[in-house]
C-alpha atoms as a PDB file:
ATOM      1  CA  UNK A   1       3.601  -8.189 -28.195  1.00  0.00           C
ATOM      2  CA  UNK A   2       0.136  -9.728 -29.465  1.00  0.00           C
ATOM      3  CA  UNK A   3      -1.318  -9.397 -25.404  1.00  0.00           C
ATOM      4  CA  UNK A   4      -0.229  -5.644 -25.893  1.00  0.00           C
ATOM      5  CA  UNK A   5      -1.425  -5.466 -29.651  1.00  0.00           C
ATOM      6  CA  UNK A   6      -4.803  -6.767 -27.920  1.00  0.00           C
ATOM      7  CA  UNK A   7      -5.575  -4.811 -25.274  1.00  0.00           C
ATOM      8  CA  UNK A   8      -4.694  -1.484 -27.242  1.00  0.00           C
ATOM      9  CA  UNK A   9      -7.427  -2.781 -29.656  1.00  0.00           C
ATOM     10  CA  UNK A  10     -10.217  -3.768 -26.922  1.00  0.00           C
ATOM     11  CA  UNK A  11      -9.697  -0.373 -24.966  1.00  0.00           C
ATOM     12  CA  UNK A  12      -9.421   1.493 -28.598  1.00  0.00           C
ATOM     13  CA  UNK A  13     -12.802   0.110 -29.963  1.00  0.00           C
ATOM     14  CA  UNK A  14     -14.740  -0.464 -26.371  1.00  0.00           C
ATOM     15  CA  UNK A  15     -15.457   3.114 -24.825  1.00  0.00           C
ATOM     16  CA  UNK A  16     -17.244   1.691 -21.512  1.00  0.00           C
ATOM     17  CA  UNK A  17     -14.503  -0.848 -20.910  1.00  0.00           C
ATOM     18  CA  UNK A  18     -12.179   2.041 -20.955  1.00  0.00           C
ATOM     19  CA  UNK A  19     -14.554   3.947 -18.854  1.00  0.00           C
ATOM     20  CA  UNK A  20     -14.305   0.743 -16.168  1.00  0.00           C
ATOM     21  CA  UNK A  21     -10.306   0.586 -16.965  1.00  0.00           C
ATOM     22  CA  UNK A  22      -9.818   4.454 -16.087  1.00  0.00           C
ATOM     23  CA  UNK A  23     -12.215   4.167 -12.763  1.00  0.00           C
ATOM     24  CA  UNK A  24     -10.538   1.187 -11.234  1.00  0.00           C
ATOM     25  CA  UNK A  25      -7.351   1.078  -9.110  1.00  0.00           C
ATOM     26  CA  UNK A  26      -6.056  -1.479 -11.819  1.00  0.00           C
ATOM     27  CA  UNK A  27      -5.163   0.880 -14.347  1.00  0.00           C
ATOM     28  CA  UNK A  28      -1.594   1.551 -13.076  1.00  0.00           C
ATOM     29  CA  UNK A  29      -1.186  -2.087 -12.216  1.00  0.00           C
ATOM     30  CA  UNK A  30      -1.852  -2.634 -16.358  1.00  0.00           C
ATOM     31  CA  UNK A  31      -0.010   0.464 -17.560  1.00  0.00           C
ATOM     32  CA  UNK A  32       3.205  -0.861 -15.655  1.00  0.00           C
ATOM     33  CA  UNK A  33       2.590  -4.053 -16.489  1.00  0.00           C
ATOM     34  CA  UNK A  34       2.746  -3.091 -20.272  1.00  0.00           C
ATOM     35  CA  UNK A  35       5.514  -1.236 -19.862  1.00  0.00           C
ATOM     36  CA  UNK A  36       7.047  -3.946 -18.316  1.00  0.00           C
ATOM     37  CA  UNK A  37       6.389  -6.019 -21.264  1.00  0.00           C
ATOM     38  CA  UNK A  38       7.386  -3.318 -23.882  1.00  0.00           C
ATOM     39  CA  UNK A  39      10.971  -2.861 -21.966  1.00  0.00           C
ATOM     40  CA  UNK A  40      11.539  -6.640 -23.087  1.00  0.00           C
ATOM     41  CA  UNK A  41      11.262  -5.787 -26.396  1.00  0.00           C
ATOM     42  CA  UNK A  42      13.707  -3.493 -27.264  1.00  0.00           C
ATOM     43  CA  UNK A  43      13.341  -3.157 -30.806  1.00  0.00           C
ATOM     44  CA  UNK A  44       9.611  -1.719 -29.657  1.00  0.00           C
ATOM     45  CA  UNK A  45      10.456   0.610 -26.883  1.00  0.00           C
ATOM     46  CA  UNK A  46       9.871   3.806 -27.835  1.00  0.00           C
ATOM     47  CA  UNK A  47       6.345   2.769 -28.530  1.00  0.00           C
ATOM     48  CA  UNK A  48       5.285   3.283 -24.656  1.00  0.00           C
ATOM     49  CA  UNK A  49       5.546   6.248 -23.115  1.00  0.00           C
ATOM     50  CA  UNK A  50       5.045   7.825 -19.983  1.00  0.00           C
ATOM     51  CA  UNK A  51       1.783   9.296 -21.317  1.00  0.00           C
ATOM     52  CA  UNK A  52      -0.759   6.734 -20.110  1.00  0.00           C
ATOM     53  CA  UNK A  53      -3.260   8.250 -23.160  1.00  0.00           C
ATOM     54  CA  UNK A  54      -0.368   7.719 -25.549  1.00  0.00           C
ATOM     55  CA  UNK A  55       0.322   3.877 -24.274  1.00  0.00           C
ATOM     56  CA  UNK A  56      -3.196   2.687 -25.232  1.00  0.00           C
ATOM     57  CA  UNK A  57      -3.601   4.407 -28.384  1.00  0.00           C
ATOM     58  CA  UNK A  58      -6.558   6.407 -26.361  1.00  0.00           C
ATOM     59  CA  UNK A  59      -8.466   8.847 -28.227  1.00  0.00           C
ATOM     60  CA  UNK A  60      -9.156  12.296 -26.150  1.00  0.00           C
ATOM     61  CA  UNK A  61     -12.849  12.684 -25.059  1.00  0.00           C
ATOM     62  CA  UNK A  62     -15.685  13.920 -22.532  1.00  0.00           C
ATOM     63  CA  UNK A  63     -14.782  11.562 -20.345  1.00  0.00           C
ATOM     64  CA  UNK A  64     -10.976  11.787 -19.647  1.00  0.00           C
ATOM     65  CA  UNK A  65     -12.112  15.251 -18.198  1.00  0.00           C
ATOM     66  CA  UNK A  66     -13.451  13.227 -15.439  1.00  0.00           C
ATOM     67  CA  UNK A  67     -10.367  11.087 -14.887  1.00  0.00           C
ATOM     68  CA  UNK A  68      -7.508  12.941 -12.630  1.00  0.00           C
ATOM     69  CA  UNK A  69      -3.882  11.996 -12.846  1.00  0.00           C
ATOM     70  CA  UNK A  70      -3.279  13.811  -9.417  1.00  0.00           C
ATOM     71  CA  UNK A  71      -6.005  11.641  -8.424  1.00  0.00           C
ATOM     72  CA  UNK A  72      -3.975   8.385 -10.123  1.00  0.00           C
ATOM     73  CA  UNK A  73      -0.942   9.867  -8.510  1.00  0.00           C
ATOM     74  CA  UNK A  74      -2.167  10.057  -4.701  1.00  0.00           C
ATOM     75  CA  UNK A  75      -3.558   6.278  -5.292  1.00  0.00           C
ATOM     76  CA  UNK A  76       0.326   5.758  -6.380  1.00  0.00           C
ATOM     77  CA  UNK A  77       1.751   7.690  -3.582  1.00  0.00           C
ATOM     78  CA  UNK A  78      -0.636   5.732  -1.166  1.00  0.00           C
ATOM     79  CA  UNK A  79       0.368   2.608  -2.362  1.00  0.00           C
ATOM     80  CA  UNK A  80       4.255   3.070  -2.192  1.00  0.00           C
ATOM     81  CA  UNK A  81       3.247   4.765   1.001  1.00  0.00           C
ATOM     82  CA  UNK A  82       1.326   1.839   2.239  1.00  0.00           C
ATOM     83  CA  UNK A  83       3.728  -0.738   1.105  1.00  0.00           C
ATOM     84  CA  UNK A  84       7.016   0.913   2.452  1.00  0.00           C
ATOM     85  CA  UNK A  85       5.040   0.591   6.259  1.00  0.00           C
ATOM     86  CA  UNK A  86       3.833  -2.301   6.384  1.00  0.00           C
ATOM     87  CA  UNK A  87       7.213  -3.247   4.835  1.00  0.00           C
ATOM     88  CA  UNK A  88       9.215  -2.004   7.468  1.00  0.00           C
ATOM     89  CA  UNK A  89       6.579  -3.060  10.597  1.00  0.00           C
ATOM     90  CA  UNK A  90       6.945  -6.332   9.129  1.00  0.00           C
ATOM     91  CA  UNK A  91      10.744  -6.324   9.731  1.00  0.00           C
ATOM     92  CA  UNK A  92      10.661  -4.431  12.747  1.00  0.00           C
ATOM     93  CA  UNK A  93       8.023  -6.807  14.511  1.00  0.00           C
ATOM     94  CA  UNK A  94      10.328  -9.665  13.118  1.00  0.00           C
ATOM     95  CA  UNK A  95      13.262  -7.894  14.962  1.00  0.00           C
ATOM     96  CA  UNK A  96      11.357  -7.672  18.503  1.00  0.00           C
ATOM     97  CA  UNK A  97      10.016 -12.218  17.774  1.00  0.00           C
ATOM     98  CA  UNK A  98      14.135 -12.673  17.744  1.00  0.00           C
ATOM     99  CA  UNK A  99      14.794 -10.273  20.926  1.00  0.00           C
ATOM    100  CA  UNK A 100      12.120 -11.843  23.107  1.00  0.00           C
ATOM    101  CA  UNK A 101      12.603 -15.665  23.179  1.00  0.00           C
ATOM    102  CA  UNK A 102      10.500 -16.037  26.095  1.00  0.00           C
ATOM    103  CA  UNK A 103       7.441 -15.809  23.436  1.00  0.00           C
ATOM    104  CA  UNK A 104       5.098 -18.774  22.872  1.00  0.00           C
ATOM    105  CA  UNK A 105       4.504 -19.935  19.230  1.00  0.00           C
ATOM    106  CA  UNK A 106       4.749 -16.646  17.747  1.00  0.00           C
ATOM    107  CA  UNK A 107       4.058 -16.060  13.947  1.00  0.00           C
ATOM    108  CA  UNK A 108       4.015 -12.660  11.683  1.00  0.00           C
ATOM    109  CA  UNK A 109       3.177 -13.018   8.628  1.00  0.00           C
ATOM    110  CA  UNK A 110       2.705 -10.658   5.510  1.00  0.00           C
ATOM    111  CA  UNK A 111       0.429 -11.325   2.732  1.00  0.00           C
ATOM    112  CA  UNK A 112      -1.144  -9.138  -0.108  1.00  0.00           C
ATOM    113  CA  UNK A 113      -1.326  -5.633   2.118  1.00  0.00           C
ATOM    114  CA  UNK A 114      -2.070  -7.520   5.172  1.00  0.00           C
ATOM    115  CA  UNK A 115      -0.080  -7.778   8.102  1.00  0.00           C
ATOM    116  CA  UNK A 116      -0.230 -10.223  11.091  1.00  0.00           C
ATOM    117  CA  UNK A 117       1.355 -10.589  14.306  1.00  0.00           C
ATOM    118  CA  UNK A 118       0.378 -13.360  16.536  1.00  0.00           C
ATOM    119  CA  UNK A 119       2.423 -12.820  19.881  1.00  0.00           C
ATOM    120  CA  UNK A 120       1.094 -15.868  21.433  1.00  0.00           C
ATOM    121  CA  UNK A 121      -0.278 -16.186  25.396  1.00  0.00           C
ATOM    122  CA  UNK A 122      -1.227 -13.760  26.676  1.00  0.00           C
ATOM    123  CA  UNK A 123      -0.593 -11.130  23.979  1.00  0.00           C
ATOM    124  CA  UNK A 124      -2.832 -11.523  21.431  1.00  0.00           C
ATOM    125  CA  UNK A 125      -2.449 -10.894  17.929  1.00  0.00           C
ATOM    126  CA  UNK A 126      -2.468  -7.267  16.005  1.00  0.00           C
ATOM    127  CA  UNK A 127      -3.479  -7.159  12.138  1.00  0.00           C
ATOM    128  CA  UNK A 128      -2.399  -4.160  10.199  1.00  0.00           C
ATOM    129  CA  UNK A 129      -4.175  -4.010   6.445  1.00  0.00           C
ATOM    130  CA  UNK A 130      -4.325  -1.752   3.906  1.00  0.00           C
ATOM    131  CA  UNK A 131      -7.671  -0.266   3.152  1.00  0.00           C
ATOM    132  CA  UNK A 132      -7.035   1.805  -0.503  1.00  0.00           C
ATOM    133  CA  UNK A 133     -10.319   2.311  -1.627  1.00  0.00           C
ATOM    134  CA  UNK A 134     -10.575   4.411   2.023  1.00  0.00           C
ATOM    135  CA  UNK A 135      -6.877   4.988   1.509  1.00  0.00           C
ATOM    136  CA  UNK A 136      -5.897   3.955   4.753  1.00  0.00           C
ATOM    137  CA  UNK A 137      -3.865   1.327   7.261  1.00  0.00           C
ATOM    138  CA  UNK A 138      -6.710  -0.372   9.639  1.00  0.00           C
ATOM    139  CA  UNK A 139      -5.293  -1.531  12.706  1.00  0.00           C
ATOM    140  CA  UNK A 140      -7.068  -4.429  14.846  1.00  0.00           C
ATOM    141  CA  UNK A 141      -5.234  -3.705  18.605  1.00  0.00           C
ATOM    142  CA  UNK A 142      -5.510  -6.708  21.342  1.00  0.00           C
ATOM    143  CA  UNK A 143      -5.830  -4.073  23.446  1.00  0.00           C
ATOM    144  CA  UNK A 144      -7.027  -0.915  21.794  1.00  0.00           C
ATOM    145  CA  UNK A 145      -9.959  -2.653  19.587  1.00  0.00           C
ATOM    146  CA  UNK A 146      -9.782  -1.097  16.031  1.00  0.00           C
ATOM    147  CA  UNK A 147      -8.409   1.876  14.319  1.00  0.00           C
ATOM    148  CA  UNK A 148      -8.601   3.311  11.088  1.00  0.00           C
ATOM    149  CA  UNK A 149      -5.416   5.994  10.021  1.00  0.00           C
ATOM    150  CA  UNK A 150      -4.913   8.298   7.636  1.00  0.00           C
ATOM    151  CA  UNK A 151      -1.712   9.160   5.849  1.00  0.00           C
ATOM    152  CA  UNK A 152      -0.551  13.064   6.385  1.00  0.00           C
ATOM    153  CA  UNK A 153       2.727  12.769   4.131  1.00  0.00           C
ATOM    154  CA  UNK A 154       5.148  11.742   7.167  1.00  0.00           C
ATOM    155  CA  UNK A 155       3.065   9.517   9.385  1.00  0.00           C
ATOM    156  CA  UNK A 156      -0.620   7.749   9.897  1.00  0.00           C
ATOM    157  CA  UNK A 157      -3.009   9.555  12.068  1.00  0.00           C
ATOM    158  CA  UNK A 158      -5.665   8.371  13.892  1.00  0.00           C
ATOM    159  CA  UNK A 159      -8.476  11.518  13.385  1.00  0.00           C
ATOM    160  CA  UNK A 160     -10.350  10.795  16.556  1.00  0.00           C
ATOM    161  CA  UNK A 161      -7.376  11.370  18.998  1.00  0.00           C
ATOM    162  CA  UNK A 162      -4.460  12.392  16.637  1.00  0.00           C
ATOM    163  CA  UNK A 163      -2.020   9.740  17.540  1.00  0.00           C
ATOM    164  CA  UNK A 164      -0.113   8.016  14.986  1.00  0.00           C
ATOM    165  CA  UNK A 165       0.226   4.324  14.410  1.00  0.00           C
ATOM    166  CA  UNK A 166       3.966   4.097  15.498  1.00  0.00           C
ATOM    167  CA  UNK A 167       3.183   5.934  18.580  1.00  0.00           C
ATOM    168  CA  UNK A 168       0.261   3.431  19.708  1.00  0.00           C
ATOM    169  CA  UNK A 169       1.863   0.771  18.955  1.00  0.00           C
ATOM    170  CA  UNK A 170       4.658   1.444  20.865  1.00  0.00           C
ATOM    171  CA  UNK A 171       2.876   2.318  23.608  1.00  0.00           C
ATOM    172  CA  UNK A 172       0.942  -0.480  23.453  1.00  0.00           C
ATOM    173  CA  UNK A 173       3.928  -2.872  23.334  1.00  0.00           C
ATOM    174  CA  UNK A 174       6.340  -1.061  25.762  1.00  0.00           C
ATOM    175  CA  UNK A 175       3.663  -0.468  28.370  1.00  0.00           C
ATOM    176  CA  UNK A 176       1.085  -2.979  28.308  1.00  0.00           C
ATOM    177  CA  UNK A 177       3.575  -6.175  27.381  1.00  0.00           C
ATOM    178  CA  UNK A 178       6.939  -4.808  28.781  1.00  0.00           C
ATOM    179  CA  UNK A 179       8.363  -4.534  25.488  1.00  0.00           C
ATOM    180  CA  UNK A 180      11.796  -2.793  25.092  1.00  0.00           C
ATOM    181  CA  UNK A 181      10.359  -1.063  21.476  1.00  0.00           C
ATOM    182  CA  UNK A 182      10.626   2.358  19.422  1.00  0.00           C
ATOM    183  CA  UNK A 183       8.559   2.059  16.711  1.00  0.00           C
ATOM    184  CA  UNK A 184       9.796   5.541  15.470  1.00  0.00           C
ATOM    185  CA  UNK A 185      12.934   3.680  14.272  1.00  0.00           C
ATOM    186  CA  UNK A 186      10.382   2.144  11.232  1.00  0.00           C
ATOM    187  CA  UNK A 187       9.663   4.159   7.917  1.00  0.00           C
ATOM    188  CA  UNK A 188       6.675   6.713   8.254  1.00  0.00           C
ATOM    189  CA  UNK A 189       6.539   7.088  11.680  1.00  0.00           C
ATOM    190  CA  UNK A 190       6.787  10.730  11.651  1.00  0.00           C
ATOM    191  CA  UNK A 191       9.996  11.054  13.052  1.00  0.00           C
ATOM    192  CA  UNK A 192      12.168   9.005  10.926  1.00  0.00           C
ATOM    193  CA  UNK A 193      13.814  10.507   7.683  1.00  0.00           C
ATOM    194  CA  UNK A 194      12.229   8.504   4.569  1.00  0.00           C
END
């Protein structure tokens, strides 16, 4: 309770670091955080609320006019978004390693929003990141190049030629490599019910 105590104090008294706080990404990371912390407690739970204002003991002002919790809420949706993908090409790529035996050395490997899939000779390797301050997945293609999309509610589009990321990269994979895929089986491709 005293790293709670704390930061309720330092955002109380110190306007611009609650001006940073409300402009960064980090905010929900530190409101669920707390909450997390505050659930431990039970005899204090009632104390934090959904209200982010009400959590930190924040005083209305000017500058909350600024700060837009449909805003907050896309970066939340983006993130879950994000995160569910990535989550399920992960899997999905790990499926097609165990199908195809005939690969050489291959390694996938999912770290802090980044995803990497080294086929080995003569495949080539495919990153998939998350970009959220563009709120976007970047995809680096052996055989495409790059490719930023963008997130329409039921799949990623690429703007410049309006395919999505499941599509090209099961085109890609089926096509180019002779890959017996359906990337529309994964979450967010556009077809598949999430």
């Amino acid at each position: 309770m005293t790293s709670l105590k704390l930061l309720q104090a330092l955002v109380t008294k110190n306007r611009s670091f609650t001006k940073i706080l409300l402009k960064r990404e980090y905010y929900c990371l530190i409101i669920n955080r707390l909450n997390r912390l505050q659930l431990k407690n039970s005899s204090a739970q009632h104390q934090i609320k959904f209200n982010p204002y009400e959590n930190l003991n924040i005083h209305k002002s000017s500058m909350f006019k600024q700060f837009s919790t449909s805003n907050n809420q896309a970066e939340i949706d983006f993130e879950q978004a994000c995160n569910e993908t990535l989550e399920s090409l992960c899997e999905y790529f790990e499926q097609i390693v165990e199908d195809n035996p005939h690969l050489e050395n291959p390694d996938i490997l999912f770290s802090d929003g980044v995803l990497t899939i080294q086929l080995g000779e003569p495949y080539g390797t495919y990153v998939i990141n998350r970009q959220t301050p563009n709120k976007q997945i970047w995809l680096s293609s052996p055989i495409s190049g790059p490719k930023r999309y963008d997130f329409n509610g039921t799949k990623w589009i690429y703007k410049h030629d309006g395919v999505s990321l499941h599509e090209l990269l099961t085109s890609e994979l089926s096509k180019e490599y002779s890959f017996n895929v359906d990337f529309s089986k994964c979450i967010f491709s556009g077809t598949f019910s999430n």
